[in-house]
C-alpha atoms as a PDB file:
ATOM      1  CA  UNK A   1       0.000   0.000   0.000  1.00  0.00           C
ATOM      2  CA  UNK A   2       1.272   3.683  -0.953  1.00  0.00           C
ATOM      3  CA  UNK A   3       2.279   6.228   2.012  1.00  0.00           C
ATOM      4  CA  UNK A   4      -0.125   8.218   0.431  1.00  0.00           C
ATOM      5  CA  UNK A   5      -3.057   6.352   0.526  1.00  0.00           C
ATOM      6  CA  UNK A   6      -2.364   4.733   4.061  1.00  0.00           C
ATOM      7  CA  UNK A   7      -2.215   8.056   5.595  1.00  0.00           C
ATOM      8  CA  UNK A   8      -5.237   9.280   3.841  1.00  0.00           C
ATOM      9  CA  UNK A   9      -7.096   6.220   4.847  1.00  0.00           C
ATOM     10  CA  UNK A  10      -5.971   6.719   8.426  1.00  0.00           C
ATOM     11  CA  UNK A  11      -6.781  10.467   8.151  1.00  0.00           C
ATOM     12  CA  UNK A  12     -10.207   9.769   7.173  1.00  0.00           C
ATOM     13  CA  UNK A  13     -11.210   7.272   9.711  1.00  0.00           C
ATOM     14  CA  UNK A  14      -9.315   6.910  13.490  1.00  0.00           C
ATOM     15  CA  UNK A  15      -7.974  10.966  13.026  1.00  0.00           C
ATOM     16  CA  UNK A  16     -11.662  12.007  12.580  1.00  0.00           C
ATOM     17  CA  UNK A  17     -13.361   9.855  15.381  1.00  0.00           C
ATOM     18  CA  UNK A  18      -9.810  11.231  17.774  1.00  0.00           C
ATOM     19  CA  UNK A  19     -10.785  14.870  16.989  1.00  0.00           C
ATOM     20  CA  UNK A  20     -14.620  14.491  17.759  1.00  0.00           C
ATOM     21  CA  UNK A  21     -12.915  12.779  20.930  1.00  0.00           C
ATOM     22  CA  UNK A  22     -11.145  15.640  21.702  1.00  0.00           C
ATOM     23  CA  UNK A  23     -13.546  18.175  20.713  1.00  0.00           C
ATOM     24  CA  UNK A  24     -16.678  16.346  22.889  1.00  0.00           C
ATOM     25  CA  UNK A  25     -13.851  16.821  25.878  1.00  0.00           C
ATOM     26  CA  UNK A  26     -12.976  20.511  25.313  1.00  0.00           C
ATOM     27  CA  UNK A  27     -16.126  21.495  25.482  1.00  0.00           C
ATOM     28  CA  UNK A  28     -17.508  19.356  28.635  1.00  0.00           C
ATOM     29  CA  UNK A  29     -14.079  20.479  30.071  1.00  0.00           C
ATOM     30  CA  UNK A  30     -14.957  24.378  29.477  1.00  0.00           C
ATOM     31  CA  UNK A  31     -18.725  23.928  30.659  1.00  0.00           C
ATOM     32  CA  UNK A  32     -18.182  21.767  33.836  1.00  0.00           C
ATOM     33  CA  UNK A  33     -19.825  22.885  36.718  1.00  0.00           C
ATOM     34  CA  UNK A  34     -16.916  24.195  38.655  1.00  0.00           C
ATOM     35  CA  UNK A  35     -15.389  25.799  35.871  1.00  0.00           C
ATOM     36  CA  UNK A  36     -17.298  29.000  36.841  1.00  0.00           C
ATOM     37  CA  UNK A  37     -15.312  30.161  39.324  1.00  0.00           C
ATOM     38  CA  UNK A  38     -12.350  29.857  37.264  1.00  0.00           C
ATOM     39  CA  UNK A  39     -13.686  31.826  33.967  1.00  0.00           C
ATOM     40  CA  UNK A  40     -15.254  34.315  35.834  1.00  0.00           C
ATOM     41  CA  UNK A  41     -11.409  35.222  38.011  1.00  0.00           C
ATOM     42  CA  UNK A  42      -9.687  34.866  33.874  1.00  0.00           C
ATOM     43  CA  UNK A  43     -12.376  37.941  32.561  1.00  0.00           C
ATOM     44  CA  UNK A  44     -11.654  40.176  35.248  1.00  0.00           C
ATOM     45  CA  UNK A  45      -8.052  40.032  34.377  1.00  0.00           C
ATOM     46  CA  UNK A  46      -8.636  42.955  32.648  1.00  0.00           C
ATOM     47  CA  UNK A  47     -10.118  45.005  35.684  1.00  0.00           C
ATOM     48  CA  UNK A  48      -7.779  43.853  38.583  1.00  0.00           C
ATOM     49  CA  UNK A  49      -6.048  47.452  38.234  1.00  0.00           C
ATOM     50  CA  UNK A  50      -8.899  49.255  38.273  1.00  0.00           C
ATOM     51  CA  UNK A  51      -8.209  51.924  40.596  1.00  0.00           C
ATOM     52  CA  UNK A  52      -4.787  53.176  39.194  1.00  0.00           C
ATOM     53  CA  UNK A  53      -2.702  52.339  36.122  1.00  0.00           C
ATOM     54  CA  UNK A  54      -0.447  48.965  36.266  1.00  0.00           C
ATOM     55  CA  UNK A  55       2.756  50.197  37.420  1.00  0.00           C
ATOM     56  CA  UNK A  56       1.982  53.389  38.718  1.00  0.00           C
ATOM     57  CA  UNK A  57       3.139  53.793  42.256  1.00  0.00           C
ATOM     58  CA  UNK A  58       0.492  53.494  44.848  1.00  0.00           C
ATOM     59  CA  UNK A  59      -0.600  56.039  47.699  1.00  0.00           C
ATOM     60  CA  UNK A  60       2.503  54.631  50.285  1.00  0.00           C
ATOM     61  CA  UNK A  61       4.901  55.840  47.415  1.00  0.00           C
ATOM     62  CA  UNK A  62       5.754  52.251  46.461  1.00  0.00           C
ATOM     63  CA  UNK A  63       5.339  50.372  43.205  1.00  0.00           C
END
Protein backbone atom coordinates (compact mmCIF):
# COMPACT_ATOMS: atom_id res chain seq x y z
CA UNK A 1 0.00 0.00 0.00
CA UNK A 2 1.27 3.68 -0.95
CA UNK A 3 2.28 6.23 2.01
CA UNK A 4 -0.13 8.22 0.43
CA UNK A 5 -3.06 6.35 0.53
CA UNK A 6 -2.36 4.73 4.06
CA UNK A 7 -2.22 8.06 5.59
CA UNK A 8 -5.24 9.28 3.84
CA UNK A 9 -7.10 6.22 4.85
CA UNK A 10 -5.97 6.72 8.43
CA UNK A 11 -6.78 10.47 8.15
CA UNK A 12 -10.21 9.77 7.17
CA UNK A 13 -11.21 7.27 9.71
CA UNK A 14 -9.31 6.91 13.49
CA UNK A 15 -7.97 10.97 13.03
CA UNK A 16 -11.66 12.01 12.58
CA UNK A 17 -13.36 9.86 15.38
CA UNK A 18 -9.81 11.23 17.77
CA UNK A 19 -10.79 14.87 16.99
CA UNK A 20 -14.62 14.49 17.76
CA UNK A 21 -12.92 12.78 20.93
CA UNK A 22 -11.14 15.64 21.70
CA UNK A 23 -13.55 18.18 20.71
CA UNK A 24 -16.68 16.35 22.89
CA UNK A 25 -13.85 16.82 25.88
CA UNK A 26 -12.98 20.51 25.31
CA UNK A 27 -16.13 21.50 25.48
CA UNK A 28 -17.51 19.36 28.64
CA UNK A 29 -14.08 20.48 30.07
CA UNK A 30 -14.96 24.38 29.48
CA UNK A 31 -18.73 23.93 30.66
CA UNK A 32 -18.18 21.77 33.84
CA UNK A 33 -19.82 22.88 36.72
CA UNK A 34 -16.92 24.20 38.65
CA UNK A 35 -15.39 25.80 35.87
CA UNK A 36 -17.30 29.00 36.84
CA UNK A 37 -15.31 30.16 39.32
CA UNK A 38 -12.35 29.86 37.26
CA UNK A 39 -13.69 31.83 33.97
CA UNK A 40 -15.25 34.32 35.83
CA UNK A 41 -11.41 35.22 38.01
CA UNK A 42 -9.69 34.87 33.87
CA UNK A 43 -12.38 37.94 32.56
CA UNK A 44 -11.65 40.18 35.25
CA UNK A 45 -8.05 40.03 34.38
CA UNK A 46 -8.64 42.95 32.65
CA UNK A 47 -10.12 45.00 35.68
CA UNK A 48 -7.78 43.85 38.58
CA UNK A 49 -6.05 47.45 38.23
CA UNK A 50 -8.90 49.26 38.27
CA UNK A 51 -8.21 51.92 40.60
CA UNK A 52 -4.79 53.18 39.19
CA UNK A 53 -2.70 52.34 36.12
CA UNK A 54 -0.45 48.97 36.27
CA UNK A 55 2.76 50.20 37.42
CA UNK A 56 1.98 53.39 38.72
CA UNK A 57 3.14 53.79 42.26
CA UNK A 58 0.49 53.49 44.85
CA UNK A 59 -0.60 56.04 47.70
CA UNK A 60 2.50 54.63 50.28
CA UNK A 61 4.90 55.84 47.42
CA UNK A 62 5.75 52.25 46.46
CA UNK A 63 5.34 50.37 43.20
Amino acid sequence: METYTLLRAFADSWMLVAMVLLFAVVVVRAFRPGSRAAYADSAAIVLRNDDRPAGAPSEEGRP
